[in-house]
PDB file of N, CA and C in Angstrom:
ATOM      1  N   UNK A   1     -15.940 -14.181  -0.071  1.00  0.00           N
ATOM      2  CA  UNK A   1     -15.097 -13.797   1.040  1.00  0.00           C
ATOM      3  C   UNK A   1     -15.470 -12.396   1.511  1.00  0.00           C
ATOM      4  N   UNK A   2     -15.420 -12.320   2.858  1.00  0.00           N
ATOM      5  CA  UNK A   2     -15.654 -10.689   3.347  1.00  0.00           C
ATOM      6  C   UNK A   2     -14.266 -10.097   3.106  1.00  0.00           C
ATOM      7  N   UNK A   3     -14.564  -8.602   3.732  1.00  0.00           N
ATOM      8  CA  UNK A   3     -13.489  -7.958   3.604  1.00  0.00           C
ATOM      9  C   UNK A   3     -12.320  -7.946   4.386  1.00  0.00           C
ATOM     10  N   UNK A   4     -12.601  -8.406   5.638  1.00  0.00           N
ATOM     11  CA  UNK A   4     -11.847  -8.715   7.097  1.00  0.00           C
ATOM     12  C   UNK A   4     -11.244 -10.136   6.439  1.00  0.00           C
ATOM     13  N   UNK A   5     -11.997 -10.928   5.875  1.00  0.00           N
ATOM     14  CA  UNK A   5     -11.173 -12.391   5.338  1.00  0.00           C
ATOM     15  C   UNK A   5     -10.495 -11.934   4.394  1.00  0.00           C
ATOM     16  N   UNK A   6     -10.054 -10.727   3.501  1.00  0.00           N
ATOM     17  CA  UNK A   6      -9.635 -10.624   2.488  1.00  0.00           C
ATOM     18  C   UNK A   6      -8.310  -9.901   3.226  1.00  0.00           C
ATOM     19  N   UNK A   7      -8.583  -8.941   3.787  1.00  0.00           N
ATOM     20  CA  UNK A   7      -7.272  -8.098   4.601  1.00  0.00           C
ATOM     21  C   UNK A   7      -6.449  -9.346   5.339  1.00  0.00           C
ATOM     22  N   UNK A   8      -7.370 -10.445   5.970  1.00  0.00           N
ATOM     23  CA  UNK A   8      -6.581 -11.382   6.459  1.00  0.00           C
ATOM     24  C   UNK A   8      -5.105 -11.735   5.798  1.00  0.00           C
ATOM     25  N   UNK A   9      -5.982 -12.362   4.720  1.00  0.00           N
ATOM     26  CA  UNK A   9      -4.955 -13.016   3.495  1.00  0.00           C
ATOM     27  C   UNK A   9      -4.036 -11.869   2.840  1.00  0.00           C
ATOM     28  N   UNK A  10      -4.329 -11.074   2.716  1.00  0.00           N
ATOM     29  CA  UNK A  10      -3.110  -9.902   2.164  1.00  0.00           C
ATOM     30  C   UNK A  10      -1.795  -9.403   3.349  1.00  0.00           C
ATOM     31  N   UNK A  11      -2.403  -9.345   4.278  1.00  0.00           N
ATOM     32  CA  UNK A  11      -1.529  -9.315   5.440  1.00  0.00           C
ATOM     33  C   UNK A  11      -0.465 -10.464   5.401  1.00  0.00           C
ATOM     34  N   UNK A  12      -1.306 -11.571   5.684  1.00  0.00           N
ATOM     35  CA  UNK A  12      -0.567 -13.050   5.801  1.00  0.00           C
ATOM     36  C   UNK A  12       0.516 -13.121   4.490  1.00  0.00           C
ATOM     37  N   UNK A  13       0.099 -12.571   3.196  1.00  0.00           N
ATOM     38  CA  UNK A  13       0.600 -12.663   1.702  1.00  0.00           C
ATOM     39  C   UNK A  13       1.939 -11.345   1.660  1.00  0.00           C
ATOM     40  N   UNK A  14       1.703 -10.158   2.578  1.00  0.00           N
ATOM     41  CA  UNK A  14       3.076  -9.564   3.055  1.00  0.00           C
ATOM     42  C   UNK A  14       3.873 -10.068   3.748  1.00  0.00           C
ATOM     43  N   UNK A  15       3.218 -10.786   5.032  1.00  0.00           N
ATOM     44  CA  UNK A  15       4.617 -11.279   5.871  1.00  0.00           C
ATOM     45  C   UNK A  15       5.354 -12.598   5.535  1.00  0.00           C
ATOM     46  N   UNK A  16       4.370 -13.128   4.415  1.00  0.00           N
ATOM     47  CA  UNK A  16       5.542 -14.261   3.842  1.00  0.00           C
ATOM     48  C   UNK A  16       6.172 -13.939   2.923  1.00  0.00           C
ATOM     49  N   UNK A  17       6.104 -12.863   2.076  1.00  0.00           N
ATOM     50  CA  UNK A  17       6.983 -11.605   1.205  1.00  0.00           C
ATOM     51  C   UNK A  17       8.138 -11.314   1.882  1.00  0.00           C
ATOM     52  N   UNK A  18       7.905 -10.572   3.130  1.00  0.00           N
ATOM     53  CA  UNK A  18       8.692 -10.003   3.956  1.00  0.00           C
ATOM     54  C   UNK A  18       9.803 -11.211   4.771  1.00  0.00           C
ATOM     55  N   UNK A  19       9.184 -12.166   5.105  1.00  0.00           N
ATOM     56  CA  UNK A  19       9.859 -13.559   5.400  1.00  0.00           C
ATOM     57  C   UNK A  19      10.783 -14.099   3.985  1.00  0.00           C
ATOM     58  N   UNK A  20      10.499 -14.146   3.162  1.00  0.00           N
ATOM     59  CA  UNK A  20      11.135 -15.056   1.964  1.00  0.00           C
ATOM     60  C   UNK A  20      12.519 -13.974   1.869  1.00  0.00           C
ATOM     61  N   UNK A  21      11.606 -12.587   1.625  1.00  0.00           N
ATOM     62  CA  UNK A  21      12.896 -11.773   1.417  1.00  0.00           C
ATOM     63  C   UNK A  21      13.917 -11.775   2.342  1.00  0.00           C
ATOM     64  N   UNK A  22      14.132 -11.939   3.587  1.00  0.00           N
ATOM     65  CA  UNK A  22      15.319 -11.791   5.055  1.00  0.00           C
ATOM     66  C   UNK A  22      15.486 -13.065   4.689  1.00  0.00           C
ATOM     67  N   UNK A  23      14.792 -14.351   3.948  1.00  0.00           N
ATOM     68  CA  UNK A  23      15.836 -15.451   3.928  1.00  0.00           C
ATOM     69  C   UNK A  23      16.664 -15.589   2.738  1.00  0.00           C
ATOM     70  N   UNK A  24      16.340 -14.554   1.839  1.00  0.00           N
ATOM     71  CA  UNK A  24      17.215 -14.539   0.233  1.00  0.00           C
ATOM     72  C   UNK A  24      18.009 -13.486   1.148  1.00  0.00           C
ATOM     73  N   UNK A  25      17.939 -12.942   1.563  1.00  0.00           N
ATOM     74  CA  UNK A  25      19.426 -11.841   2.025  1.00  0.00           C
ATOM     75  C   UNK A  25      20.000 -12.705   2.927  1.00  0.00           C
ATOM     76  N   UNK A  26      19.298 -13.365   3.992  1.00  0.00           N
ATOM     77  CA  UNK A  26      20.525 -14.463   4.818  1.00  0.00           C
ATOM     78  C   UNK A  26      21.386 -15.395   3.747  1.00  0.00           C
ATOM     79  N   UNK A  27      20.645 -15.809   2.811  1.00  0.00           N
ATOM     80  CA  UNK A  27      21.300 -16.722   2.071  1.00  0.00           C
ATOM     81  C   UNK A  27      22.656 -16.428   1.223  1.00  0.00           C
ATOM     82  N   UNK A  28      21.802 -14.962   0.288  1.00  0.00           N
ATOM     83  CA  UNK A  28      23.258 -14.273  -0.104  1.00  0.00           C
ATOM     84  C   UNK A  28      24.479 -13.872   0.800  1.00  0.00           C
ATOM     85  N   UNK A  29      24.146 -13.579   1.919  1.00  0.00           N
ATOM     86  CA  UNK A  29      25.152 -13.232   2.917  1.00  0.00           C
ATOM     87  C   UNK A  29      25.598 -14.340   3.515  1.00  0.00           C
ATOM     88  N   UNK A  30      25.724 -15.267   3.648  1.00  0.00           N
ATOM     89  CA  UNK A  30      25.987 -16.879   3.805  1.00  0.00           C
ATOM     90  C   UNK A  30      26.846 -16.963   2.576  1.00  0.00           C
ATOM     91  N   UNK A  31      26.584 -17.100   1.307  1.00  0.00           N
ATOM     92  CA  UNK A  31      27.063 -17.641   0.550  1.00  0.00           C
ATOM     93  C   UNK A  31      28.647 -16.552   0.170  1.00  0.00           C
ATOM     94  N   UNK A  32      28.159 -15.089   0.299  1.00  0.00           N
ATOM     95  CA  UNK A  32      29.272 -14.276   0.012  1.00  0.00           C
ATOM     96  C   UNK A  32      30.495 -14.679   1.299  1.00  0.00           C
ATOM     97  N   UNK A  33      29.829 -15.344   2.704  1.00  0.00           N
ATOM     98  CA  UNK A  33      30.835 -15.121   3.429  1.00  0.00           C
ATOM     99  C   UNK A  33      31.927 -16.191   3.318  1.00  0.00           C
ATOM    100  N   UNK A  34      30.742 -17.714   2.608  1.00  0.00           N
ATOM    101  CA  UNK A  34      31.583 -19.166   2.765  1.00  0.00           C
ATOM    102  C   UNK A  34      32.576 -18.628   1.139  1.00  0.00           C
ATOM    103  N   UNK A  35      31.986 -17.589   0.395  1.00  0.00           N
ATOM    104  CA  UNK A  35      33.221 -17.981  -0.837  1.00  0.00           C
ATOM    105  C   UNK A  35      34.279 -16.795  -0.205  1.00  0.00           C
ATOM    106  N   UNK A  36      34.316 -15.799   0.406  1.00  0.00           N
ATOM    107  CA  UNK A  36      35.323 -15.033   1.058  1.00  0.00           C
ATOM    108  C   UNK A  36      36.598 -16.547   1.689  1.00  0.00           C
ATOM    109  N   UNK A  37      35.634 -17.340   2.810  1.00  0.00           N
ATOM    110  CA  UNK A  37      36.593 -17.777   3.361  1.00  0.00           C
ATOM    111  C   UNK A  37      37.185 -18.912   2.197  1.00  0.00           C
ATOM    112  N   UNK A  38      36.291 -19.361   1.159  1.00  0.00           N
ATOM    113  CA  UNK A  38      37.285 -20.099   0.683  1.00  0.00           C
ATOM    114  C   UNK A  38      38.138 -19.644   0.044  1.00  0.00           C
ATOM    115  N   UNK A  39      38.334 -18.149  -0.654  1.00  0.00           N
ATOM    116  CA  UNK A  39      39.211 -17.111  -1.418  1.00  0.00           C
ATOM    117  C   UNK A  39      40.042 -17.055  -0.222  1.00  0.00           C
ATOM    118  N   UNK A  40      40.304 -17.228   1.127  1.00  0.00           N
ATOM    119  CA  UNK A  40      41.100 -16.751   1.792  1.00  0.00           C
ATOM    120  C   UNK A  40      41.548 -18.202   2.200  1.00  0.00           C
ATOM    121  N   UNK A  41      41.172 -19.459   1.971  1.00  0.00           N
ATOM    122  CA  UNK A  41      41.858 -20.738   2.450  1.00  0.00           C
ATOM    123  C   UNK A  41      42.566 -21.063   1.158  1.00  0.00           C
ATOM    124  N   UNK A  42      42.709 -20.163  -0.240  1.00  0.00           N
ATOM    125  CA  UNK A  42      42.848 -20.517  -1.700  1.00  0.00           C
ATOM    126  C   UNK A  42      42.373 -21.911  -2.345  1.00  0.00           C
ATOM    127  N   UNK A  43      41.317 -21.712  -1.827  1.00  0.00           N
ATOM    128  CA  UNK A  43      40.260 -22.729  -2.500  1.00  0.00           C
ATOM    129  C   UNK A  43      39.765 -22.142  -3.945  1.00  0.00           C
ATOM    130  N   UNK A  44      39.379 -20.907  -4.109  1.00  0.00           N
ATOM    131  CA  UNK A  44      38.678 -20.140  -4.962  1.00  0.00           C
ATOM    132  C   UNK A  44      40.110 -19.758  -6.025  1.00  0.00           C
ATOM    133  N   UNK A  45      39.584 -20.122  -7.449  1.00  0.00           N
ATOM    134  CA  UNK A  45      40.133 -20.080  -8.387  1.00  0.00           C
ATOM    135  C   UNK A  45      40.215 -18.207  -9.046  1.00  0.00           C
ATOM    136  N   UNK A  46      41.627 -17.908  -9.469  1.00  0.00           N
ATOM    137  CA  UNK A  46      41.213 -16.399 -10.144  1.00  0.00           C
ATOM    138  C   UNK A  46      41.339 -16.343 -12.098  1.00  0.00           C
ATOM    139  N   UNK A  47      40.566 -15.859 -12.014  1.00  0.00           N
ATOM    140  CA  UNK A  47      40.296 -15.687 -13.955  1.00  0.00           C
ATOM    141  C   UNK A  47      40.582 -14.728 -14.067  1.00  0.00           C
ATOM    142  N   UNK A  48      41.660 -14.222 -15.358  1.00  0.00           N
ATOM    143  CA  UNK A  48      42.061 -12.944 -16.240  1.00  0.00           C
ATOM    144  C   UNK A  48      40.796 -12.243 -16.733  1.00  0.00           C
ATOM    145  N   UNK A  49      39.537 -13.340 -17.164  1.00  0.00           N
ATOM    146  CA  UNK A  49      38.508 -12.814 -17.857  1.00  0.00           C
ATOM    147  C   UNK A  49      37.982 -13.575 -18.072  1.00  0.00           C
ATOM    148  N   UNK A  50      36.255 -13.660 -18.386  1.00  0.00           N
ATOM    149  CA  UNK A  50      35.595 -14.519 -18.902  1.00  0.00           C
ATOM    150  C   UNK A  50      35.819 -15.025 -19.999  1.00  0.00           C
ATOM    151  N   UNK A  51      36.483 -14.543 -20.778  1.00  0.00           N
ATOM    152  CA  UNK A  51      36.972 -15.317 -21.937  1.00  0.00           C
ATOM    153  C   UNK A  51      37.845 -16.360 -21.479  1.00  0.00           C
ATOM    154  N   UNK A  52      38.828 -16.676 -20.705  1.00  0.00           N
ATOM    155  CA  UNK A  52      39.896 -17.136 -19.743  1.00  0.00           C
ATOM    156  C   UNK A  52      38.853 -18.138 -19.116  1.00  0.00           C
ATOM    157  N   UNK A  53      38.057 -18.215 -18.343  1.00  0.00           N
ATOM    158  CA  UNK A  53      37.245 -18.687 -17.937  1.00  0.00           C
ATOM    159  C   UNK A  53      36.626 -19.843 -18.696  1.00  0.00           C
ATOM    160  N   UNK A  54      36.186 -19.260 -20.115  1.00  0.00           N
ATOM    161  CA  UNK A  54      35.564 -19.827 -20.811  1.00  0.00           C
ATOM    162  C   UNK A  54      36.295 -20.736 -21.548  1.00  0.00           C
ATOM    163  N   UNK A  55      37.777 -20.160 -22.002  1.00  0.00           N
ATOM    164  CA  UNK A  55      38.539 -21.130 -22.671  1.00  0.00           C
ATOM    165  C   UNK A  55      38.855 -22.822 -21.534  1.00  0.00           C
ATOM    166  N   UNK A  56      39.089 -22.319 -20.533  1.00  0.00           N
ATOM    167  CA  UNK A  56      39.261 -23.391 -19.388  1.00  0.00           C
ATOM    168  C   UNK A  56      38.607 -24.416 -19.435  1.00  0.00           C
ATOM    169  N   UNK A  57      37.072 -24.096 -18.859  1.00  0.00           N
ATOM    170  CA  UNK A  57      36.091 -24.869 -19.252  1.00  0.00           C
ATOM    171  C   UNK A  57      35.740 -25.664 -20.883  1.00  0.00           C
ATOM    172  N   UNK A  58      36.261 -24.802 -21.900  1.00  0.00           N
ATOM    173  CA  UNK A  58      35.702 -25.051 -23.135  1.00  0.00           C
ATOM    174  C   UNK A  58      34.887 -25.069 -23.622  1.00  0.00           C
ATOM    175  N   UNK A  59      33.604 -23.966 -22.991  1.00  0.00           N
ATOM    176  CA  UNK A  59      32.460 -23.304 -23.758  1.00  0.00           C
ATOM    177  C   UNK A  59      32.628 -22.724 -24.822  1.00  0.00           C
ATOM    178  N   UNK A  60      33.708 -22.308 -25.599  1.00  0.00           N
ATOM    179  CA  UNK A  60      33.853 -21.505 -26.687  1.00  0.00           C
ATOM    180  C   UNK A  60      34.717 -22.543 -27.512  1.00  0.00           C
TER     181      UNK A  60
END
């Protein structure tokens, strides 16, 4: 490979870096907003503590 084909691919190998990353932050920000609204429709359950949590489920 030359060097112009190599800068190609490193370029191309940032902006799908730079792409993946704005869609993991859309995603987290999506997901923080749908569990807000379900904490505010009281869909979303509240725990004393992970221990509380855990007894519920019955991991421990």
């Amino acid at each position: 490979m030359t060097k112009v084909e190599l800068q190609k691919i490193e370029k191309m190998a940032a902006e799908s870096a730079t792409l993946a990353r704005k869609a993991l932050r859309k995603s987290d920000e999506l997901e923080a907003y749908l569990s807000l609204l379900e904490y505010r429709a009281g869909k979303a359950q509240k725990h004393a503590s992970v221990s509380a949590l855990f007894k519920k489920l019955k991991l421990r």
